[in-house]
Protein backbone atom coordinates (compact mmCIF):
# COMPACT_ATOMS: atom_id res chain seq x y z
CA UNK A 1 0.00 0.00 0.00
CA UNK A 2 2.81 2.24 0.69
CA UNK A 3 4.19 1.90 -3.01
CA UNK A 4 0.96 2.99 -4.34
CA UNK A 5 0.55 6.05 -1.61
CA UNK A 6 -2.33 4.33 0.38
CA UNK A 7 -0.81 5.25 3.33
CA UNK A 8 -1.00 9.35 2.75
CA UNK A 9 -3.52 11.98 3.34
CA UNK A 10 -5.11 14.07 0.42
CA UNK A 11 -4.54 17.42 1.85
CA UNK A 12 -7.18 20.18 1.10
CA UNK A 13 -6.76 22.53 -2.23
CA UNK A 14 -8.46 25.43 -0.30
CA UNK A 15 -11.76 25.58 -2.17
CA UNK A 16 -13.07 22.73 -1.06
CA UNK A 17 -11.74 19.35 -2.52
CA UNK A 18 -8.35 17.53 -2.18
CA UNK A 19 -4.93 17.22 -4.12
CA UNK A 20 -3.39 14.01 -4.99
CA UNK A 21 -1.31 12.79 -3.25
CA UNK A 22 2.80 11.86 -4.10
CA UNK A 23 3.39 8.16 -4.01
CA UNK A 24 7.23 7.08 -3.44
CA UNK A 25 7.38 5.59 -6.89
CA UNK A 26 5.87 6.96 -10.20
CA UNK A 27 4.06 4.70 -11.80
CA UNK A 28 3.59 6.82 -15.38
CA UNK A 29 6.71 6.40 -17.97
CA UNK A 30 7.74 8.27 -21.04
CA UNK A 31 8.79 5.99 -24.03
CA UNK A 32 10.22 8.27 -27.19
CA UNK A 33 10.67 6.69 -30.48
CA UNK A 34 11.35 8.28 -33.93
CA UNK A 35 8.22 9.57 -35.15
CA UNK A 36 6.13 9.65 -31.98
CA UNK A 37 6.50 9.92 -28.16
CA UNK A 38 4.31 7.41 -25.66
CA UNK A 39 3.22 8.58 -22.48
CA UNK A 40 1.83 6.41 -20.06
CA UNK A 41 -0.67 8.01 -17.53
CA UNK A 42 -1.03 7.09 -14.07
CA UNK A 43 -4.74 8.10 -12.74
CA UNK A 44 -4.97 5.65 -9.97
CA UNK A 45 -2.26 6.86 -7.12
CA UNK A 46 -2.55 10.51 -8.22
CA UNK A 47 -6.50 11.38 -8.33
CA UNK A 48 -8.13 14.22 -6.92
CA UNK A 49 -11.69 14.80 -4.87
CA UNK A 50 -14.04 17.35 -5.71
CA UNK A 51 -15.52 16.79 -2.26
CA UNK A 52 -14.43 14.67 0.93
CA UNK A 53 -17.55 12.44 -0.19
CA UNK A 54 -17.37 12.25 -3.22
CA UNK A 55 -15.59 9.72 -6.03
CA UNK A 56 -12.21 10.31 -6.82
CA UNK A 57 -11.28 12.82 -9.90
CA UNK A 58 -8.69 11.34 -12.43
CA UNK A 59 -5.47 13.00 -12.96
CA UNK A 60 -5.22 15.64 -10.79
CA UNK A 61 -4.20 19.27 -11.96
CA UNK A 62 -0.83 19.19 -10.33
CA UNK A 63 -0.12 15.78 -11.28
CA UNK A 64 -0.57 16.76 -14.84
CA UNK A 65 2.51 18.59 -14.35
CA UNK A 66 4.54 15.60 -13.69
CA UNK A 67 3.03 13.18 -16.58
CA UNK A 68 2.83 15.34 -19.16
CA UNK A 69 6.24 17.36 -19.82
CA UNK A 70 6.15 20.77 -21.22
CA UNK A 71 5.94 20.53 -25.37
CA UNK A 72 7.38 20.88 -27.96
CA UNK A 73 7.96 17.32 -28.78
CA UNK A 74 11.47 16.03 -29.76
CA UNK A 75 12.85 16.74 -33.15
CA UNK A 76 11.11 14.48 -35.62
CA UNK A 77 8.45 13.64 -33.60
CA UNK A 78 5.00 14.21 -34.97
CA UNK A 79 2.51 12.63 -32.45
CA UNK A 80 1.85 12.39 -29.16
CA UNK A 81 0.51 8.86 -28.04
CA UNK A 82 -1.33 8.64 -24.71
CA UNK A 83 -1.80 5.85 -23.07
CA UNK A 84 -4.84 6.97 -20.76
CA UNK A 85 -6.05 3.80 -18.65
CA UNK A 86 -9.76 5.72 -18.37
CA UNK A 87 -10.96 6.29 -21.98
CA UNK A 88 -10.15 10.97 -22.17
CA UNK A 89 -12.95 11.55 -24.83
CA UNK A 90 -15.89 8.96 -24.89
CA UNK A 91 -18.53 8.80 -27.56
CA UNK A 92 -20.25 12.05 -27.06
CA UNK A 93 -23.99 10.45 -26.91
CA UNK A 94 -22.89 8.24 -23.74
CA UNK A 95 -20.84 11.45 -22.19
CA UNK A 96 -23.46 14.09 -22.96
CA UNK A 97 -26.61 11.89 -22.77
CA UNK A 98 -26.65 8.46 -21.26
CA UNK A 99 -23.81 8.87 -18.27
CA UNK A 100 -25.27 12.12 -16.61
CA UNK A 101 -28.86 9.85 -16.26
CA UNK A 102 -26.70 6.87 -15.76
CA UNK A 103 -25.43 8.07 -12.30
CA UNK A 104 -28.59 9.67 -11.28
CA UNK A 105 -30.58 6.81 -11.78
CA UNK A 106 -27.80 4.57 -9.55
CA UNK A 107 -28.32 7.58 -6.92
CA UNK A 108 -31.76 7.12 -6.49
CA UNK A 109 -31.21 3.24 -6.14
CA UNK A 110 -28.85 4.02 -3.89
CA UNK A 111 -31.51 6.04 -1.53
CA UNK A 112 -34.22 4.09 -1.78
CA UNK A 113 -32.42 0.58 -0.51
CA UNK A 114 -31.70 1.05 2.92
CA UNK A 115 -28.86 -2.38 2.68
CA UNK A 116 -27.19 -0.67 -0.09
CA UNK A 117 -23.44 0.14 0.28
CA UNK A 118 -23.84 3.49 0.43
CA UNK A 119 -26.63 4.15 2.71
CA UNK A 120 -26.26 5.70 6.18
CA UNK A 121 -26.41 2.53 8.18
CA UNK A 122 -23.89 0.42 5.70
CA UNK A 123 -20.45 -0.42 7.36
CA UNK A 124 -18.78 -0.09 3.80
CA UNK A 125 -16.65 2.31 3.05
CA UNK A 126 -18.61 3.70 1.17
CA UNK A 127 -21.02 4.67 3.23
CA UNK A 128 -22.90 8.08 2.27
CA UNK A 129 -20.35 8.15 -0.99
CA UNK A 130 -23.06 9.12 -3.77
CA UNK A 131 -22.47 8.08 -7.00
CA UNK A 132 -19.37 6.31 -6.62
CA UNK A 133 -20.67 3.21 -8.94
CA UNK A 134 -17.30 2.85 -11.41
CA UNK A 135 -20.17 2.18 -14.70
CA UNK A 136 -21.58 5.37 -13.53
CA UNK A 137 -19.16 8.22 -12.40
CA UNK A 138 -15.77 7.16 -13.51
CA UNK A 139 -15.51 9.23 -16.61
CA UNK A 140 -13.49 12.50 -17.29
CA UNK A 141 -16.46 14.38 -18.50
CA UNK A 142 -18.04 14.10 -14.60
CA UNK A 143 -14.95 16.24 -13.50
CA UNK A 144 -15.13 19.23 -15.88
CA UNK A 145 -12.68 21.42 -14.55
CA UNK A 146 -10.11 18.73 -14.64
CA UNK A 147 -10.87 17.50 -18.41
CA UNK A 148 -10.60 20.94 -19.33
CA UNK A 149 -7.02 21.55 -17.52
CA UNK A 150 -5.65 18.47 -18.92
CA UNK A 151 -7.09 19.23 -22.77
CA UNK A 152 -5.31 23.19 -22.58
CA UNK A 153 -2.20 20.91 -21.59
CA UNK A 154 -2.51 18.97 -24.60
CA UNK A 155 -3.67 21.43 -27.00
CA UNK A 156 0.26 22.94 -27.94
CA UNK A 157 0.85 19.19 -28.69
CA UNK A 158 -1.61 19.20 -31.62
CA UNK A 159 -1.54 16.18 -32.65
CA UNK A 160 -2.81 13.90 -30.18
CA UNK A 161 -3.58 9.96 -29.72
CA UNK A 162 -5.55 8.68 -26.90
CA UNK A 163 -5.40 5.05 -26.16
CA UNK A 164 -7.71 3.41 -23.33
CA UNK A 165 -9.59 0.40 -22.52
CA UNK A 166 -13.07 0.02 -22.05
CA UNK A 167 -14.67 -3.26 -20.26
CA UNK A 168 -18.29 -2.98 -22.17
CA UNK A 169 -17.58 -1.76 -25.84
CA UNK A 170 -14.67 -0.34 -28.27
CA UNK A 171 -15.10 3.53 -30.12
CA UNK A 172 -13.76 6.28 -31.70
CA UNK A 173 -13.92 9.82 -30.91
CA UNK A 174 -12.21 12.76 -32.46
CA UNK A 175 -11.99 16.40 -30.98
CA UNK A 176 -10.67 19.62 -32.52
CA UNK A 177 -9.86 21.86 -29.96
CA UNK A 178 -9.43 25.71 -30.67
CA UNK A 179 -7.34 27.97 -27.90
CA UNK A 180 -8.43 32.01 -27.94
CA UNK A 181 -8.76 33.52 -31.65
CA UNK A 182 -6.52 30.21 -33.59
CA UNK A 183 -8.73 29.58 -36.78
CA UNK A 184 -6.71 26.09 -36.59
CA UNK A 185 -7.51 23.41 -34.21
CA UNK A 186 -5.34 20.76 -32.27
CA UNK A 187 -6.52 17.49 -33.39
CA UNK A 188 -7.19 14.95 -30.02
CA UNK A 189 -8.09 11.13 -31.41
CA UNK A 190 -9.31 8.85 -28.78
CA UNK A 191 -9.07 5.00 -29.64
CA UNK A 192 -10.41 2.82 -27.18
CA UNK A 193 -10.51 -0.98 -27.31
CA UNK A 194 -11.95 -3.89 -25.17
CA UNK A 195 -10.54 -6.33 -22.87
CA UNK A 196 -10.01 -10.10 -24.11
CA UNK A 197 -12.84 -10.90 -21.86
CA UNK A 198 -16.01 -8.38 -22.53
CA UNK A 199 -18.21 -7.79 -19.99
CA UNK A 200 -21.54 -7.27 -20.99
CA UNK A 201 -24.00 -6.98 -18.12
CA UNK A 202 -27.66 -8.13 -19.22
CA UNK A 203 -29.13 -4.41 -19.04
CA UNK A 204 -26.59 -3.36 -21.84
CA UNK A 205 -27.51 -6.50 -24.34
CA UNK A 206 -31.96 -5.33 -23.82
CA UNK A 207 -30.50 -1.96 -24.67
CA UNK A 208 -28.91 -2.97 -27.57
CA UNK A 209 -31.61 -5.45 -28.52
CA UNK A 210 -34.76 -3.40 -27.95
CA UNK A 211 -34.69 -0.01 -27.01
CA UNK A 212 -35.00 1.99 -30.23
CA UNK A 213 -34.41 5.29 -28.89
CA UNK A 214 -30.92 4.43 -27.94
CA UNK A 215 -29.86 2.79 -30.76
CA UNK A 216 -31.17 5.77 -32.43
CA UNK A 217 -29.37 8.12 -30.53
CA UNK A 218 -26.14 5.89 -31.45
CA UNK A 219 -26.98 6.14 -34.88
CA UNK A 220 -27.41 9.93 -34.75
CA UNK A 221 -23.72 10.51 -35.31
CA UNK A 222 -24.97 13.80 -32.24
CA UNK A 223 -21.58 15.41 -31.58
CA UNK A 224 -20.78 17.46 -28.44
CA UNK A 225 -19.38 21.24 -28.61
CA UNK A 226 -17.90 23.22 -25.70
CA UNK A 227 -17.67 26.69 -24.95
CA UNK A 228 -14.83 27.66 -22.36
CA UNK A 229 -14.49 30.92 -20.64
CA UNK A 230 -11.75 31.20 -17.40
CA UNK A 231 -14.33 32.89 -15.20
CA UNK A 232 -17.68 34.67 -15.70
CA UNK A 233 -17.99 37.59 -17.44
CA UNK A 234 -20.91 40.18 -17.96
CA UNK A 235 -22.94 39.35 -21.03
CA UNK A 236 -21.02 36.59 -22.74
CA UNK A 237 -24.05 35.51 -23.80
CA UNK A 238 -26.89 37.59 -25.89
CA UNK A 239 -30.40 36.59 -25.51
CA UNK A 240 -33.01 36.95 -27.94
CA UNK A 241 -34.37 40.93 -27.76
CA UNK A 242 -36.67 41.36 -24.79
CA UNK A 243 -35.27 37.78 -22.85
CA UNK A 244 -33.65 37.32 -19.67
CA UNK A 245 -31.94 34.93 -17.89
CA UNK A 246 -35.24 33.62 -16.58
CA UNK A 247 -35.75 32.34 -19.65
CA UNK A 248 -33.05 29.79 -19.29
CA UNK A 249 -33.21 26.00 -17.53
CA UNK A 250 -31.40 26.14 -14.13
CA UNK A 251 -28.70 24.18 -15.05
CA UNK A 252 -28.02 26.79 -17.58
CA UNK A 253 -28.02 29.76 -15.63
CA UNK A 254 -25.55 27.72 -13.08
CA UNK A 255 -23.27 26.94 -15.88
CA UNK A 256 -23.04 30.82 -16.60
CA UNK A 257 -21.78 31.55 -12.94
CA UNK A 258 -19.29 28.77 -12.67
CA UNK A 259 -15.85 28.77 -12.93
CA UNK A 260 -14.55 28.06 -15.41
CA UNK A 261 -17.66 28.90 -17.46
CA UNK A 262 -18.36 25.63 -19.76
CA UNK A 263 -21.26 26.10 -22.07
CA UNK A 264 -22.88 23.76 -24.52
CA UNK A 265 -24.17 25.30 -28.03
CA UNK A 266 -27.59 23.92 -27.90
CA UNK A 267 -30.44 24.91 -25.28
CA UNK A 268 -30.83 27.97 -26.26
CA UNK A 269 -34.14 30.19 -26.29
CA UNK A 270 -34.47 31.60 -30.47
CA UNK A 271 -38.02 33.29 -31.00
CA UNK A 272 -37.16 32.52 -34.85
CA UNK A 273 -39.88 30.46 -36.78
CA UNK A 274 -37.50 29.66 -39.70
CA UNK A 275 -33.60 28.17 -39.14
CA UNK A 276 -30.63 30.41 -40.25
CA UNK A 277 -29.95 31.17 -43.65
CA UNK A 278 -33.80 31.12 -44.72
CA UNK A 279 -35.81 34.82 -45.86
CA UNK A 280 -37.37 35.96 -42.51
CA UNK A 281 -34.55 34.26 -39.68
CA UNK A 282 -34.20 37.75 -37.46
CA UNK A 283 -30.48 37.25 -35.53
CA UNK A 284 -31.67 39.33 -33.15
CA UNK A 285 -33.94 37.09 -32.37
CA UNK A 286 -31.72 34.17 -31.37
CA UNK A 287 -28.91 33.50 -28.73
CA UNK A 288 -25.72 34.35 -30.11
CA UNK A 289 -22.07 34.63 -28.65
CA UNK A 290 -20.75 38.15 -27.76
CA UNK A 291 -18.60 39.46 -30.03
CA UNK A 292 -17.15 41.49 -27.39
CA UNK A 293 -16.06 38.73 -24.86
CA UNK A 294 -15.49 35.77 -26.87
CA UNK A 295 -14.66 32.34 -25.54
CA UNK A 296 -11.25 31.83 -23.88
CA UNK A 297 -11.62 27.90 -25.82
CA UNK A 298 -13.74 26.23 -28.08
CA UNK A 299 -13.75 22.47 -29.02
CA UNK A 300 -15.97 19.55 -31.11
CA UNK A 301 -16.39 16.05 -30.14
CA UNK A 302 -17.67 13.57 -32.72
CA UNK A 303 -17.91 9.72 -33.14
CA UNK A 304 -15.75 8.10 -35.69
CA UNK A 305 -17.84 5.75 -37.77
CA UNK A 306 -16.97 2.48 -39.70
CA UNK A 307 -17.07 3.80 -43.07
CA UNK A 308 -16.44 1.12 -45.28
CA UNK A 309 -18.42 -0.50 -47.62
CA UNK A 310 -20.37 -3.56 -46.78
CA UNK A 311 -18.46 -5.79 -49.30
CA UNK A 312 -15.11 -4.43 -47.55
CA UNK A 313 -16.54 -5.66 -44.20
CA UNK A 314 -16.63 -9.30 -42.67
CA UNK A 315 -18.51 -11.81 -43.58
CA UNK A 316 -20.60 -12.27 -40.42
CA UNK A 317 -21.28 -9.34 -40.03
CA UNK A 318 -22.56 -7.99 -43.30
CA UNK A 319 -26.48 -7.15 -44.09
CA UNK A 320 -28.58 -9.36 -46.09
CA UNK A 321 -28.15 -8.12 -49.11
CA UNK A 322 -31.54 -7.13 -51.11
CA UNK A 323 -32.24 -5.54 -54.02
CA UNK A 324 -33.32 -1.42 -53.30
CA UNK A 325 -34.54 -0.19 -56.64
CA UNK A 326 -36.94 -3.32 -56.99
CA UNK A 327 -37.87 -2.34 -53.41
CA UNK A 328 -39.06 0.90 -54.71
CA UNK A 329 -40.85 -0.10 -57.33
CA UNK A 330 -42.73 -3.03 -55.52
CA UNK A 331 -43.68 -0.06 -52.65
CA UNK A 332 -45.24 1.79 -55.53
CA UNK A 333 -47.25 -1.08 -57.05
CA UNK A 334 -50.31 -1.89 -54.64
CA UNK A 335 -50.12 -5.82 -56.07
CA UNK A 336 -46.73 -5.69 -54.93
CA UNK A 337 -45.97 -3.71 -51.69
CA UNK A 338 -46.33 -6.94 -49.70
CA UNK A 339 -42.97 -8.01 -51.04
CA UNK A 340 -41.27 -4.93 -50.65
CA UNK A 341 -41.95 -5.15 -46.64
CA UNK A 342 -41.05 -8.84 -46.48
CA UNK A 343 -37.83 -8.01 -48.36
CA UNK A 344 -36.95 -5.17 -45.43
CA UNK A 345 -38.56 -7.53 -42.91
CA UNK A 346 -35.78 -9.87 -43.47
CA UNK A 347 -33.48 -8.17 -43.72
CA UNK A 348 -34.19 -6.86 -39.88
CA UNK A 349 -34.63 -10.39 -38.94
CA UNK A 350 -30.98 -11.43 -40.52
CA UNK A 351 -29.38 -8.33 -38.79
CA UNK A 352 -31.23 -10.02 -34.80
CA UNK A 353 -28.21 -12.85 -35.61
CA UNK A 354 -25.72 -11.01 -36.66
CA UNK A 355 -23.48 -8.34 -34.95
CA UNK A 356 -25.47 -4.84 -34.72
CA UNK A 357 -24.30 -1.42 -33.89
CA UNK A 358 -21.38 -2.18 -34.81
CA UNK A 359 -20.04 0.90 -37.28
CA UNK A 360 -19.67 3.03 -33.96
CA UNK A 361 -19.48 1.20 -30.77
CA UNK A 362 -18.66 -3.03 -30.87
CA UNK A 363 -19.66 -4.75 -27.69
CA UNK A 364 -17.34 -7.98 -27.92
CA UNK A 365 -14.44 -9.16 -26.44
CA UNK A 366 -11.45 -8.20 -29.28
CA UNK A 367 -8.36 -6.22 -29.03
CA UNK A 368 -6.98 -3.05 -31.10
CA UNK A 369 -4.53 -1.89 -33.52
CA UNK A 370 -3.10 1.52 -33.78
CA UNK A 371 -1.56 2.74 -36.84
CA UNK A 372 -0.65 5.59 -39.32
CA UNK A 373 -0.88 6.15 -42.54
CA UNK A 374 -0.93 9.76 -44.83
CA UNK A 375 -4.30 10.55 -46.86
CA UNK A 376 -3.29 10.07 -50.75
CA UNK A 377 -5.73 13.08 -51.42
CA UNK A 378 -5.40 15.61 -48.78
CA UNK A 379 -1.77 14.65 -47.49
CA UNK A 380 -3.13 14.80 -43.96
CA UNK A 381 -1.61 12.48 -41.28
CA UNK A 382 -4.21 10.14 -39.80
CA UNK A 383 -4.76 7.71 -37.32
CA UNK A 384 -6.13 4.35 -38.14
CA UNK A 385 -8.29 2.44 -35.80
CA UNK A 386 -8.53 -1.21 -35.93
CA UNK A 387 -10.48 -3.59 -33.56
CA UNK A 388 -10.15 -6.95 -34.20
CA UNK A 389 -12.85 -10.04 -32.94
CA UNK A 390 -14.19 -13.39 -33.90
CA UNK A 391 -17.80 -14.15 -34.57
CA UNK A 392 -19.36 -17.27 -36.13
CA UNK A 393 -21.74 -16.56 -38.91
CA UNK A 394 -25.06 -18.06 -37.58
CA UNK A 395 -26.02 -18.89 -41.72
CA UNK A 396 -23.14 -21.29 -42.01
CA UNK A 397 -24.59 -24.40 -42.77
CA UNK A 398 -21.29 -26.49 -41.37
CA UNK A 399 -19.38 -24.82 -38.01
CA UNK A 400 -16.25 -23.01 -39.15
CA UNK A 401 -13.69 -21.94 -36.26
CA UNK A 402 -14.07 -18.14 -36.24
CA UNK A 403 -10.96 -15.78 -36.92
CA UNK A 404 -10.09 -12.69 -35.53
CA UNK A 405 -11.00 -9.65 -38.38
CA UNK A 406 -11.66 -6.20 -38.43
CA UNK A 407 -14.77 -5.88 -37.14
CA UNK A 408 -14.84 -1.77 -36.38
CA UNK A 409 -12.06 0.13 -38.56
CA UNK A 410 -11.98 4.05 -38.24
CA UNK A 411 -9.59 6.74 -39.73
CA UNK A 412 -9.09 9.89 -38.05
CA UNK A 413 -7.31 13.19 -39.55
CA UNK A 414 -4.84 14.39 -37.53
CA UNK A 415 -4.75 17.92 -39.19
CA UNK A 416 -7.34 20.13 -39.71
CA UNK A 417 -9.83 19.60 -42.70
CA UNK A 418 -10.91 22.59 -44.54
CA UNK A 419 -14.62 22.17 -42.99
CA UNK A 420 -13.17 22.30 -39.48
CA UNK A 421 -14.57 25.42 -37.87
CA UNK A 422 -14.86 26.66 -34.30
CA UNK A 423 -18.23 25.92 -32.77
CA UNK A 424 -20.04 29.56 -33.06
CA UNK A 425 -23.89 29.40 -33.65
CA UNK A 426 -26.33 28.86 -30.29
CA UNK A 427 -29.10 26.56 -31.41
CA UNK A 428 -32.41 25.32 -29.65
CA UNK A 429 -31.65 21.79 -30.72
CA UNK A 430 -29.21 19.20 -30.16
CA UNK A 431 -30.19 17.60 -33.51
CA UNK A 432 -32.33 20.19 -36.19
CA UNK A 433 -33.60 18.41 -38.39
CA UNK A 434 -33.55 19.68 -41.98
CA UNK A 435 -37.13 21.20 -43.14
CA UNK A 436 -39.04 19.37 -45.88
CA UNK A 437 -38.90 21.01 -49.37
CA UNK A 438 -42.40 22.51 -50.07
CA UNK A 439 -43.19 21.94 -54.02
CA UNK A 440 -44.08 25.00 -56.11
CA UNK A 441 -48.11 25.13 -56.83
């Protein structure tokens, strides 16, 4: 215990939560090679706490100092690899979306059970510890002021690989983070893999199975945008003409007192009846930034999707392949619609056997593969993404030993793309979607 630090006190940071403390031996290590340096993080001996109840932080702000030295990188040296035990960036739908219920929802079973390891009469040590479940809080987006310290670390590093482990699923993520007036982002791509052994509790398989508006929300390729300001200022935000704070949810007018000020770029009230762009949108109308006090950091999260072509794809895990223009025209013939839905029907019922979801997030046991490799069109750098599993083919009319394949590939750019612009428009919507074309007459 000593080794790892067990035996020290977290002493208090003076507003209100508790530094890490300094185990005898460091457990992170630097490992340089040619092209790249790999940096191992340690967020187990050196966490913070928000709170002397709550869950432990991950990295803690002056620990940061110590893992991650000061840039520029060595001569030569174009990336930065991070080895990051906790997965940095998740996929923004389960970081924005499904975690913050997640937690909430174990809190309340937490309150109502009066056996349960955290109520008051429990002799565990966690005892009166809310939210301290580790498939509920442990995530770097739960510690905001943290995450955002350690991405401003990262940012003069610019190009930046993320490697973690994950024991329910594999993804992708890929962040562009912009620092005060640059026009050109640092590019932060998280890869996170599986263990050899998945664990897949029975809640996450019904999910996957039934509930249509998650998969949907998977599906929905929803990003997540920040806006960063140091501390509050007066009016960093312009509400429509003749609003006031009032009109915003409480969490929102919290966020705008905090420090540091972390705003998301949908919530927001806009009186408009037509979206930007169209004859009659009034600006004036609609939340907008301040020119005058502009953010202090900006940054994009989205999910990095499986974009190859079925044929390109495993067997086992490709559709069933049907015919789409005789779909259409059998939906357009009344003797013939029938076949049309039984072609799509099956096509449903051959995807309940087969491996689902699996473009974004993979839930099997498999194991990645980093690489690099330059874009023949753009000449960008990018990362590759490679997660390799076995599944047998539930068609195959003789049993075949499975082999490990590609079963989720994603490429990432590691330099900005010419369509890579700092988050600036306040919408009302996470997702808007696109009006229907009205025909003329």
């Amino acid at each position: 215990a000593q080794l790892f630090g067990h035996d020290l006190r977290n002493k208090p940071d003076g507003v209100g939560g508790f530094s890490a403390v300094r185990p005898p031996i460091n457990w992170h290590f630097t490992v340089d090679a040619p092209t790249h340096r790999v940096i191992a993080l340690d967020n187990r001996t050196r966490r913070s706490y928000a709170s002397a109840l709550g869950p432990p932080g991950n990295v803690s702000v002056d620990a940061m100092i110590d893992q991650l030295p000061e840039p520029p990188l060595p001569a030569g040296q174009q990336v930065l690899v991070l080895i990051a035990p906790l997965q940095l960036i998740g996929p923004p739908v389960i970081d924005d979306v499904v975690a913050p219920l997640t937690y909430r929802i174990f809190d309340l079973v937490s309150a109502i059970k009066d056996d349960f390891e955290t109520s008051a009469r429990s002799l565990s040590g966690l005892r009166q510890m809310l939210g301290t479940n580790p498939d509920a809080i442990e995530t770097w987006a739960f510690d905001a002021p943290t995450f955002e310290q350690f991405l401003q670390r990262l940012e003069p590093y610019k190009r930046v690989v993320v490697l973690s482990g994950d024991v329910h699923n594999s993804s992708g993520s890929a962040m562009s983070y912009w620092r005060g007036a640059a026009t050109q982002p640092a590019r932060f791509v998280q890869f996170t893999s599986s263990g050899f052994k998945n664990v897949m509790p029975n809640m996450i398989i019904a999910v996957d199975r039934v509930a249509a508006f998650a998969q949907q929300l998977i599906r929905a390729n929803l990003g997540t945008e920040r806006l960063g300001w140091e501390r509050p200022l007066d009016d960093m935000i312009l509400l429509p003409e003749g609003g006031n704070e009032a009109d915003l949810i409480p969490s929102m007018r919290s966020r705008l007192v905090a420090t540091p000020v972390l705003l998301p770029t949908w919530g927001w009230p806009d009186d408009n009846e037509v979206p930007p762009g169209e004859p009659g949108f009034d600006p004036d109308k609609a939340t907008r930034l301040n020119s005058a006090t502009p953010p202090d950091w900006r940054w994009r999260v989205k999910p990095l999707l499986d974009l190859r072509a079925d044929i390109d794809r495993p067997e086992p895990i490709r559709p069933l392949d049907i015919d789409l223009d005789k779909v259409d025209v059998d939906i357009a013939d009344p003797a013939k619609v029938v076949n049309a839905y039984q072609a799509v029907a099956a096509r449903h019922q051959h995807a309940l056997g087969h491996l689902r979801n699996a473009r974004q997030i993979l839930f099997r046991s498999n194991y990645g593969l980093c690489r690099f490799q330059t874009n023949a069109i753009t000449g960008n750098l990018e990362a590759v993404h490679e997660v390799y599993t076995a599944f047998t083919d539930p068609n195959q009319p003789v049993a075949v030993e499975p082999k490990a394949e590609p079963y989720l590939f994603q490429v990432a750019s590691l330099d900005p793309e010419a369509d890579d612009l700092p988050p600036e428009r306040l919408r009302r919507t996470a997702i808007e979607i696109p009006r229907a074309a009205v025909p003329n007459g």
